[in-house]
Protein backbone atom coordinates (compact mmCIF):
# COMPACT_ATOMS: atom_id res chain seq x y z
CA UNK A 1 -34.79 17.62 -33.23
CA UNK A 2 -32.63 19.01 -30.42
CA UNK A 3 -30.96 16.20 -29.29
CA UNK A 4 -27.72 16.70 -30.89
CA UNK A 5 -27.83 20.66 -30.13
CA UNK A 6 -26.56 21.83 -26.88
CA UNK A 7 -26.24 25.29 -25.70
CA UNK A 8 -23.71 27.11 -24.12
CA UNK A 9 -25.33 26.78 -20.88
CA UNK A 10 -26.07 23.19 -20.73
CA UNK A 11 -21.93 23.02 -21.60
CA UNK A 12 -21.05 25.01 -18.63
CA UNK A 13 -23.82 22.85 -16.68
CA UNK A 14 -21.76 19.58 -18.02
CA UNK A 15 -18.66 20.98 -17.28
CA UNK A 16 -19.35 22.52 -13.74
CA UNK A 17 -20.44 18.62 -13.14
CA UNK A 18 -17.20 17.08 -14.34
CA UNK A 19 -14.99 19.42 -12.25
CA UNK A 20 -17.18 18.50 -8.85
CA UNK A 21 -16.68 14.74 -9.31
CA UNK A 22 -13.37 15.15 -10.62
CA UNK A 23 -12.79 17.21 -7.35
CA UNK A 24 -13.93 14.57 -5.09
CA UNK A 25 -11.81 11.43 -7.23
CA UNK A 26 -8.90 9.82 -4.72
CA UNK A 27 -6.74 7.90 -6.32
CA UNK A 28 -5.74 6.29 -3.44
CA UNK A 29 -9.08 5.25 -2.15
CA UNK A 30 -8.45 1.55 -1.36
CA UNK A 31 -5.18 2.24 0.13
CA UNK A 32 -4.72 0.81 3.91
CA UNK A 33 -3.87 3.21 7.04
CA UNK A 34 -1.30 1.80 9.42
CA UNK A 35 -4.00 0.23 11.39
CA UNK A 36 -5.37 -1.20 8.89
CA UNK A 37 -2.28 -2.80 7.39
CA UNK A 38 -1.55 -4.14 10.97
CA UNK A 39 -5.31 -5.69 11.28
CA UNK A 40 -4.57 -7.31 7.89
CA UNK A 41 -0.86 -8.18 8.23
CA UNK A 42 -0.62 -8.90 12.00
CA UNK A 43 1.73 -6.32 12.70
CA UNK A 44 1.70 -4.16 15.61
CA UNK A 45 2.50 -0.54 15.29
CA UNK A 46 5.39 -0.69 17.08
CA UNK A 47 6.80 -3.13 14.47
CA UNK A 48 5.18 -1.61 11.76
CA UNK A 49 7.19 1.63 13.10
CA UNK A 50 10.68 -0.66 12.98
CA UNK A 51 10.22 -1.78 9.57
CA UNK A 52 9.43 1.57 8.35
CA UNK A 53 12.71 3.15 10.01
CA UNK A 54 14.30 0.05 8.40
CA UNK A 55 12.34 0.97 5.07
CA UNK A 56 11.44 -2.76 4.84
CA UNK A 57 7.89 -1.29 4.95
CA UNK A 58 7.04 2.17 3.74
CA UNK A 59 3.83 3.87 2.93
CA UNK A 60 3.01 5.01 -0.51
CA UNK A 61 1.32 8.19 0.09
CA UNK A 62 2.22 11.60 1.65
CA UNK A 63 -0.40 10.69 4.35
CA UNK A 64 0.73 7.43 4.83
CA UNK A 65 -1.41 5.26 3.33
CA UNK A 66 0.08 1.66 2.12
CA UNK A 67 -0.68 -0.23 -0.93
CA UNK A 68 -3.20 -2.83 -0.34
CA UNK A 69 -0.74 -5.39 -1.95
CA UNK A 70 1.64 -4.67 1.01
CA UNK A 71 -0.66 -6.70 3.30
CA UNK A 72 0.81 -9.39 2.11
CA UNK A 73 4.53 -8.87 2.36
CA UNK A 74 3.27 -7.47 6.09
CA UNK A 75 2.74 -10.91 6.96
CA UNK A 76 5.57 -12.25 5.68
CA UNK A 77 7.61 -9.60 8.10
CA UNK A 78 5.24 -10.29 10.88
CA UNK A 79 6.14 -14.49 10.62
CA UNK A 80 9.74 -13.49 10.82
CA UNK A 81 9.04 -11.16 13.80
CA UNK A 82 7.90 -13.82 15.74
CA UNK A 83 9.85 -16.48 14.93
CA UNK A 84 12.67 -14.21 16.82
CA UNK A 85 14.53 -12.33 13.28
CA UNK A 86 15.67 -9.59 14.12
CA UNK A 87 15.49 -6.43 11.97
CA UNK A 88 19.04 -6.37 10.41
CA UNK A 89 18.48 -10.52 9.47
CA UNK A 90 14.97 -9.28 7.88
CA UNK A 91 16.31 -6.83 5.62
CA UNK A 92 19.84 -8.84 5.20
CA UNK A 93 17.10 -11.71 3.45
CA UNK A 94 14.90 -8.86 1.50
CA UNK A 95 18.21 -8.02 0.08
CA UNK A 96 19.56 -11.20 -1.23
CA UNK A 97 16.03 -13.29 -1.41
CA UNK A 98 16.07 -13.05 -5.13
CA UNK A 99 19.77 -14.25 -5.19
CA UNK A 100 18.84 -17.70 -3.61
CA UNK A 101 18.31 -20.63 -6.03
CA UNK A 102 14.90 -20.77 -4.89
CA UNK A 103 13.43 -17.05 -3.71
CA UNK A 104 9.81 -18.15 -3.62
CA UNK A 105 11.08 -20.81 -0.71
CA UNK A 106 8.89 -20.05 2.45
CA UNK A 107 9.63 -19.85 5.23
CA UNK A 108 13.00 -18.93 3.98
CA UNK A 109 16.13 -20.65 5.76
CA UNK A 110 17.98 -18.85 8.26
């Protein structure tokens, strides 16, 4: 008979509930820290740091946290790293990659 009825306390009880797990929700839970980008990319942090003052790799958060996605393009920028780009040819490509007749052409041309 009472399972439809609730009471103003069992409410508050529900709501009080809600607002604690809503409390503890990050959005940005699987995002990557720097090392963990590196670990997954192959960056060092000294290049990560590069590419970021370059803003060929930024973070996505205020704490700087990167988009797991971005592990990808990190190794991309780590090949070109070693194969002896340097950061001006790296971001002179990101800019006219999609210009090419064939952008999805890896590793690109130099």
């Amino acid at each position: 008979m009472l399972e439809d009825k609730t009471t103003p306390h069992m409410q508050r009880l529900a709501i009080e509930q809600y607002l604690r797990e809503w409390q503890d929700y990050d959005p940005y839970e699987g995002y990557l820290t720097a090392d963990e980008l590196c670990q997954q990319s192959g960056l060092d942090l000294t290049g990560l740091s590069k590419l970021g003052e370059a803003r060929l790799l930024l973070p996505d958060t205020q704490d700087g946290r990167y988009r797991p996605k971005l592990a990808g393009w990190g190794k991309k920028l780590a090949y070109l790293l070693q194969e002896g780009w340097g950061i001006e040819e790296i971001k002179a490509w990101s800019k006219a990659r999609w210009k090419m007749e064939n952008p999805g052409q890896w590793p690109p041309v130099r």
